[in-house]
PDB file of N, CA and C in Angstrom:
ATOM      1  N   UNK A   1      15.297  14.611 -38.609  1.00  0.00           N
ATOM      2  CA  UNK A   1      14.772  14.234 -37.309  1.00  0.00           C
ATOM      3  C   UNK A   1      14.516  15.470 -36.443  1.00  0.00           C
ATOM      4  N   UNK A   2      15.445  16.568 -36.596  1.00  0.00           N
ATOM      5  CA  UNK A   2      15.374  17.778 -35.787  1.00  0.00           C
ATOM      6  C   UNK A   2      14.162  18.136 -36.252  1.00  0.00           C
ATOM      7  N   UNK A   3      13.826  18.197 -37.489  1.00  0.00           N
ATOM      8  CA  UNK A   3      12.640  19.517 -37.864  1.00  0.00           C
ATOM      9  C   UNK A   3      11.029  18.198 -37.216  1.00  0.00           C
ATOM     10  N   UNK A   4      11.374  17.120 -37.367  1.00  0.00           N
ATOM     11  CA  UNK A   4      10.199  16.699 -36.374  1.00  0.00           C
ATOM     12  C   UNK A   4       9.897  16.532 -35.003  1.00  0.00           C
ATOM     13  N   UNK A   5      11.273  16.640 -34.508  1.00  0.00           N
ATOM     14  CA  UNK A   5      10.887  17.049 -32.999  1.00  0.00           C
ATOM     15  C   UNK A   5      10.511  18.558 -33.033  1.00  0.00           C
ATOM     16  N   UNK A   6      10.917  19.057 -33.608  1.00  0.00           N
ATOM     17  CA  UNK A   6      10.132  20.746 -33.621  1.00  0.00           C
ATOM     18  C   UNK A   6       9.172  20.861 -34.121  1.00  0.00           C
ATOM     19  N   UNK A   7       8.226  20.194 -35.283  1.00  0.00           N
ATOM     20  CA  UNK A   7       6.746  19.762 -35.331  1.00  0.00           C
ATOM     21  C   UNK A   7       6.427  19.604 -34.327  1.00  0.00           C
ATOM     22  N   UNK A   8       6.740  18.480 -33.553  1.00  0.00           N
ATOM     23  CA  UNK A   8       5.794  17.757 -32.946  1.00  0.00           C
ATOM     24  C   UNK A   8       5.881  18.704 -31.144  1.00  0.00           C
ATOM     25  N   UNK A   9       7.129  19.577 -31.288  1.00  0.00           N
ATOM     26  CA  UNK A   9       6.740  20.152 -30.214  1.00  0.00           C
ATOM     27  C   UNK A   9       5.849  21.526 -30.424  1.00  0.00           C
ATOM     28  N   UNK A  10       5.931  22.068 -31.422  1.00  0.00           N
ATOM     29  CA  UNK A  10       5.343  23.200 -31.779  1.00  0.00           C
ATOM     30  C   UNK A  10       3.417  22.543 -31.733  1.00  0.00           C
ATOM     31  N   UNK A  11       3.239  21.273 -32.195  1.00  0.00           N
ATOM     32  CA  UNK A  11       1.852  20.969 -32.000  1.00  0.00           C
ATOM     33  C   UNK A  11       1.150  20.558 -30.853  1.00  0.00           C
ATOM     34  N   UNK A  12       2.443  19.949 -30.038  1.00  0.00           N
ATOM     35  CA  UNK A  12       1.781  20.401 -28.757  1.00  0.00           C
ATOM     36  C   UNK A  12       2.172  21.213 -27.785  1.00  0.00           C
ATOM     37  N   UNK A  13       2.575  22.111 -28.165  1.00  0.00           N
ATOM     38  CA  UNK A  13       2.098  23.752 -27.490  1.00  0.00           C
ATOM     39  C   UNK A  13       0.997  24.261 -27.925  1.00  0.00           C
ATOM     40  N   UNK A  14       0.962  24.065 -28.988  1.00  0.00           N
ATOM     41  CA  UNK A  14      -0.818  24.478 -29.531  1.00  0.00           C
ATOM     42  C   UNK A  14      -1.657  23.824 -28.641  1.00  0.00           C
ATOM     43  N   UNK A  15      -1.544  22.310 -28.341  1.00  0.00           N
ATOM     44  CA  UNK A  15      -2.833  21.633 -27.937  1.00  0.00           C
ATOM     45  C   UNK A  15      -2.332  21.881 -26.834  1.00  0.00           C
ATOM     46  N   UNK A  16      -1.367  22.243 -25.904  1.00  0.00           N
ATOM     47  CA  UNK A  16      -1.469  23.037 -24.513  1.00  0.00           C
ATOM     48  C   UNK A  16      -1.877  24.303 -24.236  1.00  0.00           C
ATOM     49  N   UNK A  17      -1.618  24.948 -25.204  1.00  0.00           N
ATOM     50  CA  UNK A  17      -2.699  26.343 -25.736  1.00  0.00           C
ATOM     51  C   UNK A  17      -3.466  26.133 -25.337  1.00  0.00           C
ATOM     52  N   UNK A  18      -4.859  25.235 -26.293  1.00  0.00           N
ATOM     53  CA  UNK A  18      -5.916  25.178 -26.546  1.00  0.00           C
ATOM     54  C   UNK A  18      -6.874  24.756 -25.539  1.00  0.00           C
ATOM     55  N   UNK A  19      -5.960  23.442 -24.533  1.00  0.00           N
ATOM     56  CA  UNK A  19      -6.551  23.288 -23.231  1.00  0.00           C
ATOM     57  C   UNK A  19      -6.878  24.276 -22.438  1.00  0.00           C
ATOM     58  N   UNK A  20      -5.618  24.855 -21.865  1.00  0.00           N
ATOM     59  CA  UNK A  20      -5.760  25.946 -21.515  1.00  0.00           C
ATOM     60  C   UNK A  20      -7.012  26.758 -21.468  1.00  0.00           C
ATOM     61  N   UNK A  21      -6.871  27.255 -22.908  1.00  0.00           N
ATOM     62  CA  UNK A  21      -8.275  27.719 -23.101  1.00  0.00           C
ATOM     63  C   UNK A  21      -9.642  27.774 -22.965  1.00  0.00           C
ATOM     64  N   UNK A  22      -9.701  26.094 -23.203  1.00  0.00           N
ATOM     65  CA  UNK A  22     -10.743  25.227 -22.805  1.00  0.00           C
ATOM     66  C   UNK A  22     -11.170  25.467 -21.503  1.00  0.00           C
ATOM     67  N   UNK A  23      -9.682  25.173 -20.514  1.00  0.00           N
ATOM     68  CA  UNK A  23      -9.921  24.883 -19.235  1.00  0.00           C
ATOM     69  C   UNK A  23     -10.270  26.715 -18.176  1.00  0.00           C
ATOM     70  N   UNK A  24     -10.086  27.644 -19.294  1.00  0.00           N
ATOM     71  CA  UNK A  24     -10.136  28.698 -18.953  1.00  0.00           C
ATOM     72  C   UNK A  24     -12.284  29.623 -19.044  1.00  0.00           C
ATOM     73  N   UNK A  25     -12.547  28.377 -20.278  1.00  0.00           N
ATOM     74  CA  UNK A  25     -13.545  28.820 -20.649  1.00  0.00           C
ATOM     75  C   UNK A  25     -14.699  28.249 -19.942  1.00  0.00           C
ATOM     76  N   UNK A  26     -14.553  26.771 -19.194  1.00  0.00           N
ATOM     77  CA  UNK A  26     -15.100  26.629 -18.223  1.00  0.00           C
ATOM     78  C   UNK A  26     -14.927  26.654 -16.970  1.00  0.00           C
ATOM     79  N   UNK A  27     -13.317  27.220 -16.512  1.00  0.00           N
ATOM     80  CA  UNK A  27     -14.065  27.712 -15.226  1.00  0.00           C
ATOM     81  C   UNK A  27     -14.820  29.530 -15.760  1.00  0.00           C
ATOM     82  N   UNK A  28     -14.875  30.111 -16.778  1.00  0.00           N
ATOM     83  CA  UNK A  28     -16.129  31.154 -16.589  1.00  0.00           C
ATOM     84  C   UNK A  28     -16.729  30.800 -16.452  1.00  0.00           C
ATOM     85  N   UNK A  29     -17.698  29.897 -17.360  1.00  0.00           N
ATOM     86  CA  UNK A  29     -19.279  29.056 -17.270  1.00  0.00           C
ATOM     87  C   UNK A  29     -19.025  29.341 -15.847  1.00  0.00           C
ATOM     88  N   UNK A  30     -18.200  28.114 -15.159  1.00  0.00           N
ATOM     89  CA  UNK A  30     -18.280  28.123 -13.448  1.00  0.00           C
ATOM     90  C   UNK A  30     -18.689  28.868 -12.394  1.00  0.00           C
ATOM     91  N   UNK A  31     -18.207  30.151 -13.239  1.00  0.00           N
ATOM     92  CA  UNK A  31     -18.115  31.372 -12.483  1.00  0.00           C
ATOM     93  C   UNK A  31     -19.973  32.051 -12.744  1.00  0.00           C
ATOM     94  N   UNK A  32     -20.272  32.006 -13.735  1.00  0.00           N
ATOM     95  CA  UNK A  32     -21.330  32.767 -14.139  1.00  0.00           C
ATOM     96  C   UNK A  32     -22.391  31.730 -13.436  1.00  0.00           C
ATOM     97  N   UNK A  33     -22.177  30.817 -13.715  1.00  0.00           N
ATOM     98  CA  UNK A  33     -23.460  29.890 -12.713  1.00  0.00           C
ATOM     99  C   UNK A  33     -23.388  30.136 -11.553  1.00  0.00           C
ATOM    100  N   UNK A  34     -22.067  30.394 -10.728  1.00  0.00           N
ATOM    101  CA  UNK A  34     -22.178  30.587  -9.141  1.00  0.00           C
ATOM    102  C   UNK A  34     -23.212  31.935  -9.160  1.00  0.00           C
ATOM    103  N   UNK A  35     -22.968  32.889 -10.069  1.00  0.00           N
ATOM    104  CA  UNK A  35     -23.253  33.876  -9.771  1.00  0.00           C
ATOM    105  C   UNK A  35     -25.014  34.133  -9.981  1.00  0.00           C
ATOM    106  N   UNK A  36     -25.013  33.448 -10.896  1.00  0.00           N
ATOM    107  CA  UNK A  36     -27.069  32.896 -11.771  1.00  0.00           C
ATOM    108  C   UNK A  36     -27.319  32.528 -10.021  1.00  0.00           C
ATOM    109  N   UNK A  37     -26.688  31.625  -9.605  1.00  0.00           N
ATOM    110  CA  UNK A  37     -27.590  30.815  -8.509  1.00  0.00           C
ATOM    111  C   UNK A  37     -27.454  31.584  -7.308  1.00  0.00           C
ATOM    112  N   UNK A  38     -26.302  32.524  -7.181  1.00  0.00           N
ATOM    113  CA  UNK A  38     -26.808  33.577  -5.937  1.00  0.00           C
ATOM    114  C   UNK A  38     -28.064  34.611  -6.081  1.00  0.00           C
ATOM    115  N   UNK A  39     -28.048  34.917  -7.697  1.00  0.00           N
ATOM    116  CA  UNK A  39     -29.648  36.084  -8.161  1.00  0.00           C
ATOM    117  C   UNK A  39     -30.343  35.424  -7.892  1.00  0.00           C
ATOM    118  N   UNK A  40     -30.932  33.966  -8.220  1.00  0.00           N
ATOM    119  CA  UNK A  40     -31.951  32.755  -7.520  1.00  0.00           C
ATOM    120  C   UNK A  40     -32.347  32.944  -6.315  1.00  0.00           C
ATOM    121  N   UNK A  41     -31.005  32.813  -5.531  1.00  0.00           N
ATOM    122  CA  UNK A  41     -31.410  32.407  -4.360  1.00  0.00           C
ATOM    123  C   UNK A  41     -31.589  33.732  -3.770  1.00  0.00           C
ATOM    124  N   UNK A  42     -31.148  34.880  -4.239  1.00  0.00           N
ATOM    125  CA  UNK A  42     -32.200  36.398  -3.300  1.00  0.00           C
ATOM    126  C   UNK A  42     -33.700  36.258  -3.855  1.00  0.00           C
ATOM    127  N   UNK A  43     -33.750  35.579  -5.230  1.00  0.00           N
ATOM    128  CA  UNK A  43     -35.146  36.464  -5.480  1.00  0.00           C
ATOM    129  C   UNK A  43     -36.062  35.250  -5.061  1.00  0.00           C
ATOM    130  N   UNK A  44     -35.481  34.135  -4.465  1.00  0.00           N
ATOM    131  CA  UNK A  44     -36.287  33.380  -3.794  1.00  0.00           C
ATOM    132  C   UNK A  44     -36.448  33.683  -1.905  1.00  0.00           C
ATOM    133  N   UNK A  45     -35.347  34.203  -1.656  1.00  0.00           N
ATOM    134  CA  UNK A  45     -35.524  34.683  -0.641  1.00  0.00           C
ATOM    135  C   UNK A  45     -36.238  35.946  -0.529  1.00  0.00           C
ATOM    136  N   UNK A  46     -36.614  37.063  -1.320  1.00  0.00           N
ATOM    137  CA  UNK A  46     -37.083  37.703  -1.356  1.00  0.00           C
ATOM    138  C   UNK A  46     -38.882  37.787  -1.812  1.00  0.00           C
ATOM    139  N   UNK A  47     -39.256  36.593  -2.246  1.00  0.00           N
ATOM    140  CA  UNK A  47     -40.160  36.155  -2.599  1.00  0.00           C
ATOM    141  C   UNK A  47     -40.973  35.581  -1.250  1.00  0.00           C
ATOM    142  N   UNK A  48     -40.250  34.955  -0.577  1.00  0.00           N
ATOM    143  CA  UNK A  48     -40.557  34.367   0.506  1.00  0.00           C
ATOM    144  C   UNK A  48     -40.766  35.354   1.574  1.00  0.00           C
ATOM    145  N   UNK A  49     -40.024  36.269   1.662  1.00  0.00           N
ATOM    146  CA  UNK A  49     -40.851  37.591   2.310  1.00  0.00           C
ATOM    147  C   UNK A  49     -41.444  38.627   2.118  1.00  0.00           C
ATOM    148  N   UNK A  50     -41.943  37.970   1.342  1.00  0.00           N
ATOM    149  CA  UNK A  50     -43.275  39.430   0.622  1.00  0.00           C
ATOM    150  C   UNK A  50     -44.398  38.502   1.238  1.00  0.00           C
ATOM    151  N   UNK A  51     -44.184  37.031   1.296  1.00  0.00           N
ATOM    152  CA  UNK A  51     -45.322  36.495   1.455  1.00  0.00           C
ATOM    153  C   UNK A  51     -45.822  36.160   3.274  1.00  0.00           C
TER     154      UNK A  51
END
């Protein structure tokens, strides 16, 4: 019984790992889109005053 509560905790530390990870890998996305849509919005603002 011991060595399956230590399976079953050792597998989910992995899948708390892995969230983690997950949850690490989209807030980058998050991050890189804030940042896409501030270059947007100069070169639309900058567009707009050339004209």
């Amino acid at each position: 019984m011991t060595a399956s509560i230590g399976r079953s905790a050792r597998a989910g530390a992995n899948k708390a790992i892995a969230d983690a990870e997950g949850v690490s890998a989209a807030k980058s996305d998050l991050d890189n889109v804030a940042i896409f849509t501030k270059f947007i919005k100069k070169a639309e603002e900058a567009a707009q005053s050339a004209l």
